[in-house]
PDB file of N, CA and C in Angstrom:
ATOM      1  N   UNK A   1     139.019 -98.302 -38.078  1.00  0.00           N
ATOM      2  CA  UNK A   1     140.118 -99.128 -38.537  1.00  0.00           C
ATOM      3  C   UNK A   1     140.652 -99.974 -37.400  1.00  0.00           C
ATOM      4  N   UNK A   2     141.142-100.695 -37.742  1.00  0.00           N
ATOM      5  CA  UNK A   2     141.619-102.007 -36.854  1.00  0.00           C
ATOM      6  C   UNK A   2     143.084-101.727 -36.336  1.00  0.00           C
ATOM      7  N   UNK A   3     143.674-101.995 -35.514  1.00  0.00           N
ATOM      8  CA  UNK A   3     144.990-101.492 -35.271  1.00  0.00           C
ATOM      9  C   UNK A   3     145.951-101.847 -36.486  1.00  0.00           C
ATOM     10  N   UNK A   4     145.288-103.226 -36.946  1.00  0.00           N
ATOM     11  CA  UNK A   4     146.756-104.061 -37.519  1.00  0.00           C
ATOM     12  C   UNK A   4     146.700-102.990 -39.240  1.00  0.00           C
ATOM     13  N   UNK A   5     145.727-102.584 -39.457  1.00  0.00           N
ATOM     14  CA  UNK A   5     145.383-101.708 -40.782  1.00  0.00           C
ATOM     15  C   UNK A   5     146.452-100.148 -40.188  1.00  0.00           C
ATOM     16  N   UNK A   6     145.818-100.134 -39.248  1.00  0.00           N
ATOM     17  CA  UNK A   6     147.216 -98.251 -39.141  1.00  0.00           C
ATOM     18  C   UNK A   6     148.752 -98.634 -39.238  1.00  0.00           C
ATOM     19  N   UNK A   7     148.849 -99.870 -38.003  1.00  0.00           N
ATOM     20  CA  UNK A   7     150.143-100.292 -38.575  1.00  0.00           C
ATOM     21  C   UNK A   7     150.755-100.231 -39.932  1.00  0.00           C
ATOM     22  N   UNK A   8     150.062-101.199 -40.910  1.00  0.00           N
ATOM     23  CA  UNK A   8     149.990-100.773 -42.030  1.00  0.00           C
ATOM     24  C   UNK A   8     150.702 -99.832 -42.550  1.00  0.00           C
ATOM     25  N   UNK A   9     149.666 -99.287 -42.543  1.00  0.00           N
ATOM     26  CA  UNK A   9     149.548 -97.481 -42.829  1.00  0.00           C
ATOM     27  C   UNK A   9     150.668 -97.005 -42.394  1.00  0.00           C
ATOM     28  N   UNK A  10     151.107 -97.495 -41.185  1.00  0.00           N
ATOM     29  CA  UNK A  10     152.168 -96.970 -40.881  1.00  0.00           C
ATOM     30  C   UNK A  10     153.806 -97.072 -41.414  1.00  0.00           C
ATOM     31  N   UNK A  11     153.387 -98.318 -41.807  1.00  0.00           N
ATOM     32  CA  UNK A  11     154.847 -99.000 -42.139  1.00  0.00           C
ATOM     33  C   UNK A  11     154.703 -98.305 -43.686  1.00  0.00           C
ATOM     34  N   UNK A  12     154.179 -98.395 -44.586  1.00  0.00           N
ATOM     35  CA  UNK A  12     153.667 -97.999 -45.892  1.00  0.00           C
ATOM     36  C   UNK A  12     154.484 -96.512 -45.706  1.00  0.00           C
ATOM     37  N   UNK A  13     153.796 -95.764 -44.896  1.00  0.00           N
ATOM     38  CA  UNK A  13     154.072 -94.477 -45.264  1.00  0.00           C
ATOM     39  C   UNK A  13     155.518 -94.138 -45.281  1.00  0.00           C
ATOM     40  N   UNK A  14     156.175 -95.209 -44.431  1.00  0.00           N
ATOM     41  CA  UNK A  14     157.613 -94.448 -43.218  1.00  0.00           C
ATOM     42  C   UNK A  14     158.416 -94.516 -44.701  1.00  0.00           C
ATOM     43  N   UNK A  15     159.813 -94.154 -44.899  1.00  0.00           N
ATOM     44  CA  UNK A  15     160.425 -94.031 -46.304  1.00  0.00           C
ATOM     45  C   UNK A  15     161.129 -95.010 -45.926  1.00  0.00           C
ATOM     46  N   UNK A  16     161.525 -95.424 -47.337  1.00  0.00           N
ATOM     47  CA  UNK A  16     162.500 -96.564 -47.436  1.00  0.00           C
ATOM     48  C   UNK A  16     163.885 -96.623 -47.544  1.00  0.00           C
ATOM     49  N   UNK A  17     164.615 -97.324 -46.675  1.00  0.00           N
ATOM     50  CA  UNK A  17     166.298 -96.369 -46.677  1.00  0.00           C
ATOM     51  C   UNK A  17     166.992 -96.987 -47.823  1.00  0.00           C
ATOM     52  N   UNK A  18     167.987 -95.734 -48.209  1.00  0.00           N
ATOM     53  CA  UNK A  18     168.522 -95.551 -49.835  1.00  0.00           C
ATOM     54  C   UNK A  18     169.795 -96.669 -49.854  1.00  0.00           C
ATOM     55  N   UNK A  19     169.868 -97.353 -50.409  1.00  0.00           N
ATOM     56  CA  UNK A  19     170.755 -97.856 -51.017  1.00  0.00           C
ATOM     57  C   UNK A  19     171.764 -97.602 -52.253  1.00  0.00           C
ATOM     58  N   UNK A  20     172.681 -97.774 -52.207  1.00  0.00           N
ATOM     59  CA  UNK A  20     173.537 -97.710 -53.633  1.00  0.00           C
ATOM     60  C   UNK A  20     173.810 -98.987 -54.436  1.00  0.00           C
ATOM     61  N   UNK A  21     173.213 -99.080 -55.184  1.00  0.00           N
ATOM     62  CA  UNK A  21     172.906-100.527 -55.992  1.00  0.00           C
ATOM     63  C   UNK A  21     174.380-100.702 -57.001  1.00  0.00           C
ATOM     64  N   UNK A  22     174.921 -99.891 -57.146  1.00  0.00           N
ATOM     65  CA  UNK A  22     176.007 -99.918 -57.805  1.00  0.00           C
ATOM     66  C   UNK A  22     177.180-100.677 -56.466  1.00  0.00           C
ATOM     67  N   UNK A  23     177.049 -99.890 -55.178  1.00  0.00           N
ATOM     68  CA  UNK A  23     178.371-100.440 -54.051  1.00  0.00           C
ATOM     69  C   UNK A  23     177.729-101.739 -53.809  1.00  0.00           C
ATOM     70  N   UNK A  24     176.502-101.820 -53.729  1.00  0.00           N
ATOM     71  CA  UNK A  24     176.309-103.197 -53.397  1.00  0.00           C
ATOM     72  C   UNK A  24     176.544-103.951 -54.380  1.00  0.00           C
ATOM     73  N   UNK A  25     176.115-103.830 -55.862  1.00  0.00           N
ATOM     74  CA  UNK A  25     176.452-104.405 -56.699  1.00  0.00           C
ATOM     75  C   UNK A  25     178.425-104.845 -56.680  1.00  0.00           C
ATOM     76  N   UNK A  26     179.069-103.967 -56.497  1.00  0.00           N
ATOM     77  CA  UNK A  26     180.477-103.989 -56.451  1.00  0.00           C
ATOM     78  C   UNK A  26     180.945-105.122 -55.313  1.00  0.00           C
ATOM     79  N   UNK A  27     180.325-104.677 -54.103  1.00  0.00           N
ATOM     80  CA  UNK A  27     180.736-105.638 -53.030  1.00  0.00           C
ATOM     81  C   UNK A  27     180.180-107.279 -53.125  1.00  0.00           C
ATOM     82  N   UNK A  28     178.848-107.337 -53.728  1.00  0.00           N
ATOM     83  CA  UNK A  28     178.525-108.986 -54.235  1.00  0.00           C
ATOM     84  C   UNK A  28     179.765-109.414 -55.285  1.00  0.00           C
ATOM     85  N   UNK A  29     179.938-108.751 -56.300  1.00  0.00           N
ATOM     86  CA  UNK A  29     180.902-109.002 -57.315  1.00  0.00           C
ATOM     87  C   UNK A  29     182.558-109.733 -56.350  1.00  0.00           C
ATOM     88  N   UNK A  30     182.800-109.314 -55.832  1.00  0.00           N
ATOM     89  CA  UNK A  30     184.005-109.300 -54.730  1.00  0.00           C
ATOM     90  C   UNK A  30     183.716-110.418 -53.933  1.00  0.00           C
ATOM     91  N   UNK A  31     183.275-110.449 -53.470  1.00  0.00           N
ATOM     92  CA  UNK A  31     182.951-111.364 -52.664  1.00  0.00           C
ATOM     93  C   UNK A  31     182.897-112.508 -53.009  1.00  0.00           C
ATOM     94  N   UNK A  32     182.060-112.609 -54.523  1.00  0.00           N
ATOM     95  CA  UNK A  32     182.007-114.081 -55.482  1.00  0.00           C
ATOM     96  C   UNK A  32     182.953-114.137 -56.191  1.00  0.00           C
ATOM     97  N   UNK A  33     183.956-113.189 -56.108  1.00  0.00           N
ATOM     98  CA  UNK A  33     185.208-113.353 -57.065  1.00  0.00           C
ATOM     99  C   UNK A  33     186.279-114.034 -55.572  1.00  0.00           C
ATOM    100  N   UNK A  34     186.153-113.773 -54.707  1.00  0.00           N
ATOM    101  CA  UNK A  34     186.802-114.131 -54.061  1.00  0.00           C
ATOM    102  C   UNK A  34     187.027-115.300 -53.676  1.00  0.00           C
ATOM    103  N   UNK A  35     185.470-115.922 -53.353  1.00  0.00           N
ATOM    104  CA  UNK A  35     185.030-117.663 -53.222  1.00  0.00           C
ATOM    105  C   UNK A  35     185.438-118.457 -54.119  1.00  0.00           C
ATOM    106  N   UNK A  36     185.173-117.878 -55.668  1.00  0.00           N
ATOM    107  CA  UNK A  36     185.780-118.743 -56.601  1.00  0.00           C
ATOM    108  C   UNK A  36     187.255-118.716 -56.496  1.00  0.00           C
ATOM    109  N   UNK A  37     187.954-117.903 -56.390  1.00  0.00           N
ATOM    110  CA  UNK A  37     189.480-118.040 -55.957  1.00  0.00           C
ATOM    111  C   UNK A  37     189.769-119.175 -55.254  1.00  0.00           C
ATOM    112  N   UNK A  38     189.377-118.937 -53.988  1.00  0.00           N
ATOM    113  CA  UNK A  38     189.654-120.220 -52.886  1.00  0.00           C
ATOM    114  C   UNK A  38     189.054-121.114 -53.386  1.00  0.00           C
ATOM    115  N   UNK A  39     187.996-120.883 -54.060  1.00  0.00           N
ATOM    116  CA  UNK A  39     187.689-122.787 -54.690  1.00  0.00           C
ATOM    117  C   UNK A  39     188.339-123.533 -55.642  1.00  0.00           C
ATOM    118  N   UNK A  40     189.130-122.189 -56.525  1.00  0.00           N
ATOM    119  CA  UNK A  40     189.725-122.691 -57.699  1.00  0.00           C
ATOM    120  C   UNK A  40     191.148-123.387 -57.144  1.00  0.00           C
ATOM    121  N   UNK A  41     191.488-122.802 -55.985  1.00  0.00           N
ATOM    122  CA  UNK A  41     192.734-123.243 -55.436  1.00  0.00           C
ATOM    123  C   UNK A  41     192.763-124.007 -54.403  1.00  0.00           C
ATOM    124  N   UNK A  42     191.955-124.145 -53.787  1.00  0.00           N
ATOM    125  CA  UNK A  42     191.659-125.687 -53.037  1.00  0.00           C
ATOM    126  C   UNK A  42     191.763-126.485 -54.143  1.00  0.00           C
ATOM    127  N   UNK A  43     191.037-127.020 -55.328  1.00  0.00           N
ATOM    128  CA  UNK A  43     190.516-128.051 -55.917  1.00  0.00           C
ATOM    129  C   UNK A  43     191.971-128.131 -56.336  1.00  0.00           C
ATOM    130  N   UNK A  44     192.725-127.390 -56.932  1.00  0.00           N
ATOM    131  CA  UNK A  44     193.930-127.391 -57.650  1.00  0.00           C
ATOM    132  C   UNK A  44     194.845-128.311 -56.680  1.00  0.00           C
ATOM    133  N   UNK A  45     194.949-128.053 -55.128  1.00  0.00           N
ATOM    134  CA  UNK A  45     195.703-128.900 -54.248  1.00  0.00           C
ATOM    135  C   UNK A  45     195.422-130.036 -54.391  1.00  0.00           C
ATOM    136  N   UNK A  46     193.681-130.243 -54.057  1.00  0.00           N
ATOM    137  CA  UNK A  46     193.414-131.577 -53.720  1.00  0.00           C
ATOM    138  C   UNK A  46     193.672-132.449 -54.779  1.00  0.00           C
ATOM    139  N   UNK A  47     193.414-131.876 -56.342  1.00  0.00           N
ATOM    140  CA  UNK A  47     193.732-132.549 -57.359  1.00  0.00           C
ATOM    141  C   UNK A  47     195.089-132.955 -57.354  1.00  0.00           C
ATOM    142  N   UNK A  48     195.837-132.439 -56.594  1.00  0.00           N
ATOM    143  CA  UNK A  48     197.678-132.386 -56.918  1.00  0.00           C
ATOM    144  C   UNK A  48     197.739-133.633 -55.433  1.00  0.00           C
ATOM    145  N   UNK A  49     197.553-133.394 -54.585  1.00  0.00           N
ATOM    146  CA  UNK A  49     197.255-134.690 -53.907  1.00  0.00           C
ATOM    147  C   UNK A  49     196.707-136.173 -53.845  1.00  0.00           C
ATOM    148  N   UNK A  50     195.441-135.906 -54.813  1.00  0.00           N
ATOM    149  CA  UNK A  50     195.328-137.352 -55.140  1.00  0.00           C
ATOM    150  C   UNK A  50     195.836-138.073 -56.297  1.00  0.00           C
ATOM    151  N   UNK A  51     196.734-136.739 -57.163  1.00  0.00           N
ATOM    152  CA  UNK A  51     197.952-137.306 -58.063  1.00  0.00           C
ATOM    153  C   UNK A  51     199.033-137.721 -57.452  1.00  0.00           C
ATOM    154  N   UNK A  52     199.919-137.761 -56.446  1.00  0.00           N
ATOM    155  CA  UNK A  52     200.778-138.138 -55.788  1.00  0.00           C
ATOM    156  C   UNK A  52     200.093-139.533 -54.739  1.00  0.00           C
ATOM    157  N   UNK A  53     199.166-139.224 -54.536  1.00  0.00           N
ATOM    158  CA  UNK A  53     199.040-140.380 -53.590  1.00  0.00           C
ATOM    159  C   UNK A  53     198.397-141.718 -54.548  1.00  0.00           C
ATOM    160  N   UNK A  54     197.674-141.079 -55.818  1.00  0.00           N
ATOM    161  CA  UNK A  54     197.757-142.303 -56.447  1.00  0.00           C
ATOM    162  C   UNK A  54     198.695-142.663 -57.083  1.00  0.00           C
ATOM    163  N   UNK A  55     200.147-141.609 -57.510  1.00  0.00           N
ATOM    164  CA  UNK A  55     201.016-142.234 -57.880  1.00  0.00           C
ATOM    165  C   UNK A  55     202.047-143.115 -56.800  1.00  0.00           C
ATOM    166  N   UNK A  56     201.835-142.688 -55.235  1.00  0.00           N
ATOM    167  CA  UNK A  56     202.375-143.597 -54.479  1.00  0.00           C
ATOM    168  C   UNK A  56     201.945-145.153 -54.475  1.00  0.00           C
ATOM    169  N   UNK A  57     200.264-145.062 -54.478  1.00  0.00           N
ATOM    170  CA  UNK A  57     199.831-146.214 -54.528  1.00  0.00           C
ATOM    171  C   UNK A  57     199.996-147.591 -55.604  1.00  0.00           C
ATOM    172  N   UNK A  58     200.326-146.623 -57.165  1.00  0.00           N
ATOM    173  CA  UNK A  58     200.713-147.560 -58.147  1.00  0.00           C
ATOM    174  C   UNK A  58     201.823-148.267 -57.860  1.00  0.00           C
ATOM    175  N   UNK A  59     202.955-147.366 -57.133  1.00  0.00           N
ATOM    176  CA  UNK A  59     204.182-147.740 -57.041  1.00  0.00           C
ATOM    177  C   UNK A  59     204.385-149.085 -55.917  1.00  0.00           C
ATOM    178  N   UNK A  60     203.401-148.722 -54.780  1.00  0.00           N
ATOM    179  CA  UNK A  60     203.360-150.211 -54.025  1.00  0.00           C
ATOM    180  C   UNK A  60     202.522-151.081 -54.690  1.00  0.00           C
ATOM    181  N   UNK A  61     201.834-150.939 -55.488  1.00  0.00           N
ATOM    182  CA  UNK A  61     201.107-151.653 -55.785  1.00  0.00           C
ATOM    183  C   UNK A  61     202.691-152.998 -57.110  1.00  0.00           C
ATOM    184  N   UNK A  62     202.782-151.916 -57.595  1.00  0.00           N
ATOM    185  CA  UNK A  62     203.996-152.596 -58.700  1.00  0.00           C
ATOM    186  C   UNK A  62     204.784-153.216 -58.324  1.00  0.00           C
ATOM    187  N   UNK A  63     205.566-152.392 -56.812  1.00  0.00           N
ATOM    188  CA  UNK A  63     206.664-152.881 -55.708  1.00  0.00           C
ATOM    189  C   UNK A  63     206.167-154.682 -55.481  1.00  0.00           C
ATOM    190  N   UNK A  64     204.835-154.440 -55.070  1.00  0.00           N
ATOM    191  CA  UNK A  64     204.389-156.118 -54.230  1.00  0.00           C
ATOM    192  C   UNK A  64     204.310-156.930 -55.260  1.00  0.00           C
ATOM    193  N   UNK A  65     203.755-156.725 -56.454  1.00  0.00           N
ATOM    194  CA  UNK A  65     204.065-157.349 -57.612  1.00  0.00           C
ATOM    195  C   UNK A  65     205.545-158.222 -58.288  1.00  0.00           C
ATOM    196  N   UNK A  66     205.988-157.240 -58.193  1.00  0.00           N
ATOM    197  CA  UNK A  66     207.344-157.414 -58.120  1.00  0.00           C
ATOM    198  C   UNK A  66     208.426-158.440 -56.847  1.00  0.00           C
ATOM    199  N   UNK A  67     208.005-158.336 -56.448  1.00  0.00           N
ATOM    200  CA  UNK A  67     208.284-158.697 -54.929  1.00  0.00           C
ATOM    201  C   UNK A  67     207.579-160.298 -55.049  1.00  0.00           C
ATOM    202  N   UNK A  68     206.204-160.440 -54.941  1.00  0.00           N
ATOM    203  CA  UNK A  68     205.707-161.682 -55.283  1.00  0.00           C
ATOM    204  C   UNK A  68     205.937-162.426 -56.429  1.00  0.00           C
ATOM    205  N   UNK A  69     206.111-162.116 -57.812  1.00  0.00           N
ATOM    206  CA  UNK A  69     206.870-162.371 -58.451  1.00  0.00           C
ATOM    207  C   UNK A  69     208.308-162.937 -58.540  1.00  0.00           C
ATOM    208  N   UNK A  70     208.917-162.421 -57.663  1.00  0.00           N
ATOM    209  CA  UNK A  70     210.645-162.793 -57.094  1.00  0.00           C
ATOM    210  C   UNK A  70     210.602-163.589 -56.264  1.00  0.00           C
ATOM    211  N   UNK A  71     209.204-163.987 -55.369  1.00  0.00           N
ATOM    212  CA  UNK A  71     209.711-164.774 -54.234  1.00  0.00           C
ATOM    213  C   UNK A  71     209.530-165.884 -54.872  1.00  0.00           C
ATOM    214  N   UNK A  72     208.483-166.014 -55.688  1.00  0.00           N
ATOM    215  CA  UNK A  72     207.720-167.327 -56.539  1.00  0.00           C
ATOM    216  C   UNK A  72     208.912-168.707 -57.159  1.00  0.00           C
ATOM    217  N   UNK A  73     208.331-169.600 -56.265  1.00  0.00           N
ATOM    218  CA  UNK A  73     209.655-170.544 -56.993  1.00  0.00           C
ATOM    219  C   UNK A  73     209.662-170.440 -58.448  1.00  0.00           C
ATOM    220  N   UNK A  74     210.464-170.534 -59.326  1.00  0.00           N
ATOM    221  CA  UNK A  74     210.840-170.850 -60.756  1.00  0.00           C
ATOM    222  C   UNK A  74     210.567-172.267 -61.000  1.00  0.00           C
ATOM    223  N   UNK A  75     210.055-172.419 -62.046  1.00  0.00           N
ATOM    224  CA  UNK A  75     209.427-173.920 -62.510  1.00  0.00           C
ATOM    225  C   UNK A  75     211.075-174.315 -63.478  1.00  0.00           C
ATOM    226  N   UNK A  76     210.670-175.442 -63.220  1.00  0.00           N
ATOM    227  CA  UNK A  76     211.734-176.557 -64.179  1.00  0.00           C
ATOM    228  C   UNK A  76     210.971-176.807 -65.199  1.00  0.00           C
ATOM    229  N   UNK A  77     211.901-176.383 -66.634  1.00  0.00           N
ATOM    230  CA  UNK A  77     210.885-176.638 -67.349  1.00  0.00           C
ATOM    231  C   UNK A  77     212.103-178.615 -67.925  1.00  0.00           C
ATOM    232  N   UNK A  78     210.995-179.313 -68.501  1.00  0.00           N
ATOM    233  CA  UNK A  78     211.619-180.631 -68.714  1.00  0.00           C
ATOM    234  C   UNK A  78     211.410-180.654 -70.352  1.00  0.00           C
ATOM    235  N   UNK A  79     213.135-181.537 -70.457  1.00  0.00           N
ATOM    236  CA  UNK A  79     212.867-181.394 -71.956  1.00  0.00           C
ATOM    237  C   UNK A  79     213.245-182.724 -72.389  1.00  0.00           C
ATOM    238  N   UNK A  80     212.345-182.726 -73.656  1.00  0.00           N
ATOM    239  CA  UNK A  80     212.339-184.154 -73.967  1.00  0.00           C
ATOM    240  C   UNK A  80     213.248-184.647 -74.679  1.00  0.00           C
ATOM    241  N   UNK A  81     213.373-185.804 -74.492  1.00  0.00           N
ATOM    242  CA  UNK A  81     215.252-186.161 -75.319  1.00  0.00           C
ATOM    243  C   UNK A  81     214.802-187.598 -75.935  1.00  0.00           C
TER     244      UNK A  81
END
């Protein structure tokens, strides 16, 4: 036999260490319950932020409107007689 074949053999035979598929199962569960938390509540901010900042932005936006509007000379209107 060739060395890399006992190796093998070797690794094959040695036992395989025990796990509890249930704690691991429990601790993945947790872990992805947890991520979604912080994701659900990040998004919730950022959503609440780009509601305020686009409601700031309407408001200058309306403000300059307004503003250009007011500076605008007023027309004469002419009436016929």
């Amino acid at each position: 036999m060739s060395p890399d074949e006992e190796q093998l053999k070797m690794l094959l035979s040695e036992s395989t260490p025990v796990t509890d598929e249930n704690k691991a199962l429990e601790q993945v569960l947790q872990k992805s319950s947890n991520v979604t938390a912080i994701k659900d509540v990040t998004s919730l901010f950022i959503g609440w932020c780009w509601v305020v900042l686009l409601g700031f932005g309407a408001s200058a936006y309306s403000a300059k409107r307004r503003l250009n509007l007011h500076k605008k000379p007023k027309r004469r209107v002419k009436h016929k007689n």
